[in-house]
C-alpha atoms as a PDB file:
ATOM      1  CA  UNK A   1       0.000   0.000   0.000  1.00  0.00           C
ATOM      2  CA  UNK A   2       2.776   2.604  -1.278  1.00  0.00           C
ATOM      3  CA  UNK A   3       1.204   4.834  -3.096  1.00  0.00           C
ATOM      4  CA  UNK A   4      -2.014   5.142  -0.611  1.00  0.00           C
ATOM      5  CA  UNK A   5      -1.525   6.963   2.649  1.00  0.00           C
ATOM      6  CA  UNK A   6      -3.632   7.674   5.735  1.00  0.00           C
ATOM      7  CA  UNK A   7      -5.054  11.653   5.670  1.00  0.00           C
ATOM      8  CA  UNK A   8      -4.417  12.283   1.705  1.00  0.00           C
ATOM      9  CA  UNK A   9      -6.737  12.853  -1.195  1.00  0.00           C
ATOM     10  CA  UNK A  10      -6.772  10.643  -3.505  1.00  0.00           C
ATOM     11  CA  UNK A  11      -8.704  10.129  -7.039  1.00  0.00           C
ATOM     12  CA  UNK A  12     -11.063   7.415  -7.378  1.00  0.00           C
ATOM     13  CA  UNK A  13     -13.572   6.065  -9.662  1.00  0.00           C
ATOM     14  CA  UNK A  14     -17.125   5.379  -7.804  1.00  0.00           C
ATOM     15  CA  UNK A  15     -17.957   1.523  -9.028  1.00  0.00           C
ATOM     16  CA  UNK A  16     -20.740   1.022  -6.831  1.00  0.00           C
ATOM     17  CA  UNK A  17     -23.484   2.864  -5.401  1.00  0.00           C
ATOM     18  CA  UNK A  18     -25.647   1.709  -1.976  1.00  0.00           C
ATOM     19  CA  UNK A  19     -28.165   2.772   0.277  1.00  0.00           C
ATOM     20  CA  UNK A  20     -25.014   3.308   2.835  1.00  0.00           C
ATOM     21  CA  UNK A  21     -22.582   4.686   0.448  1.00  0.00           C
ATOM     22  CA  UNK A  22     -20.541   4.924  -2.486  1.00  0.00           C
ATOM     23  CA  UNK A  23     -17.645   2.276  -3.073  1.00  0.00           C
ATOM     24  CA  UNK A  24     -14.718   3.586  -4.999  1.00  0.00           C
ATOM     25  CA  UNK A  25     -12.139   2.283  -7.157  1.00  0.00           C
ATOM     26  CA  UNK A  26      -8.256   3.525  -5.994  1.00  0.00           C
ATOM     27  CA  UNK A  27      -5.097   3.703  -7.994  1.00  0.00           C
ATOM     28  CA  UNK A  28      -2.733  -0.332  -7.626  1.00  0.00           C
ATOM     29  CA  UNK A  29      -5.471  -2.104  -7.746  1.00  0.00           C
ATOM     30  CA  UNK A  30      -7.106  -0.828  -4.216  1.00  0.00           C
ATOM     31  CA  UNK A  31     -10.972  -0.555  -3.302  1.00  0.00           C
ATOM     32  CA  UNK A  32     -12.621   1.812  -0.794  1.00  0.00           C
ATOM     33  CA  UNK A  33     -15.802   2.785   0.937  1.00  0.00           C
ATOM     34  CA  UNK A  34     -16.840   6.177   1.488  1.00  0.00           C
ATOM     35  CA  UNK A  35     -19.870   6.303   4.161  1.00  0.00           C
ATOM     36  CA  UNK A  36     -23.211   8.241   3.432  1.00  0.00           C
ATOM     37  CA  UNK A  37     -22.050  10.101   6.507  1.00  0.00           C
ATOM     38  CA  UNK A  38     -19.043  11.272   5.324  1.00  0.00           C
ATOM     39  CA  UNK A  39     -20.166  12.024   1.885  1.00  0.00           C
ATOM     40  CA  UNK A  40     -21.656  15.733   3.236  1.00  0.00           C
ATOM     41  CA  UNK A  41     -21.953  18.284   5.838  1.00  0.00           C
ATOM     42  CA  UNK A  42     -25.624  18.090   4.944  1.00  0.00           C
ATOM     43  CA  UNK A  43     -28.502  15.234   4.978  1.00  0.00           C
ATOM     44  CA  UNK A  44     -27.785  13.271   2.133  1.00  0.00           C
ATOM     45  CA  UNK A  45     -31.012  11.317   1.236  1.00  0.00           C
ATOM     46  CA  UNK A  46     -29.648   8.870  -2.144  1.00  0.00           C
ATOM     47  CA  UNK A  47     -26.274   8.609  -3.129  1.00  0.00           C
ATOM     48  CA  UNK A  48     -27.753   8.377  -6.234  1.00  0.00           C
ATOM     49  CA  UNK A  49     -28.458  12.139  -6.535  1.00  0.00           C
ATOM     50  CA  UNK A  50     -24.757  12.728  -6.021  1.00  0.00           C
ATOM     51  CA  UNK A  51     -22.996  10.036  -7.721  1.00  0.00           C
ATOM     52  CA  UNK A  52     -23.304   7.910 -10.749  1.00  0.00           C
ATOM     53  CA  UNK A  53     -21.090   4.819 -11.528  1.00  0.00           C
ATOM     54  CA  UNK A  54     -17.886   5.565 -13.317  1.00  0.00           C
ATOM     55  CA  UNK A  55     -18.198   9.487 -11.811  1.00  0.00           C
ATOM     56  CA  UNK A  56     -14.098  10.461 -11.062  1.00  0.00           C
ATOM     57  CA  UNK A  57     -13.905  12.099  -7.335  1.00  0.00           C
ATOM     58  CA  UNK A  58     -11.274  13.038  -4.777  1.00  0.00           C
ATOM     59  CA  UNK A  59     -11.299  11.005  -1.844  1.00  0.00           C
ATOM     60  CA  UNK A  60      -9.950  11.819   1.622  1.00  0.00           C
ATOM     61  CA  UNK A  61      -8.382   9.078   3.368  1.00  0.00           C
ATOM     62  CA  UNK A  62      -9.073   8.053   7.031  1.00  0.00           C
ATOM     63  CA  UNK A  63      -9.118   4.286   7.775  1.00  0.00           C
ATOM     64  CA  UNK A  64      -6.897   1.882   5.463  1.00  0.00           C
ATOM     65  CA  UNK A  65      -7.351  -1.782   6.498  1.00  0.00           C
ATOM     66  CA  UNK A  66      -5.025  -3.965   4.328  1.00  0.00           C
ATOM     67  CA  UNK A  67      -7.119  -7.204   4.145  1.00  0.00           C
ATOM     68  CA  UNK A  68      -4.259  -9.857   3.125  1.00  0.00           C
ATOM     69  CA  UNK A  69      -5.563 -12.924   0.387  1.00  0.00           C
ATOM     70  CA  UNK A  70      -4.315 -16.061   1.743  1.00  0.00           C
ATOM     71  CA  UNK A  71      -4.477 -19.006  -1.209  1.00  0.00           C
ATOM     72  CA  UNK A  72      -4.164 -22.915   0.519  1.00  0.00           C
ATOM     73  CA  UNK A  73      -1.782 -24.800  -2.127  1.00  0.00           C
END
C-alpha cells in the first residue's frame, strides 16, 4: 500500500453505489468505501443524486485496512 496513505486525497472512480454509500475504485489495484455520513456536511437522502457509476472524485483518506488474500496450495 505505497502509493495510498492515511489523511491524503486521492482520485477514485465510484464503481458502486448503496443505500449506505458509495464504493470507490483507488489507484494499484485498491478498493474503498466512502460512508453516506461522510459524503456531506448536509442530509444526504440517495447517493444516487450525487454520484453515478464511473463518476471520477477526490477522496480523503481516514481508515486503510489492508485485508491480506491467503491461497491454501
Amino acid at each position: 500500500m505505497n502509493s495510498i496513505k492515511l489523511n491524503n486525497i486521492v482520485k477514485g472512480q465510484v464503481t458502486g453505489i448503496t443505500p449506505y454509500g458509495v464504493f470507490v475504485s483507488l489507484e494499484d489495484d485498491y478498493s474503498g468505501l466512502v460512508h453516506i455520513s461522510e459524503v456531506s456536511n448536509k442530509f444526504v437522502k440517495n447517493l444516487n443524486d450525487l454520484f453515478s457509476i464511473g463518476d471520477i472524485i477526490n477522496v480523503y483518506t481516514t481508515q486503510l485496512w489492508l485485508i491480506k488474500n491467503i491461497t491454501n496450495c
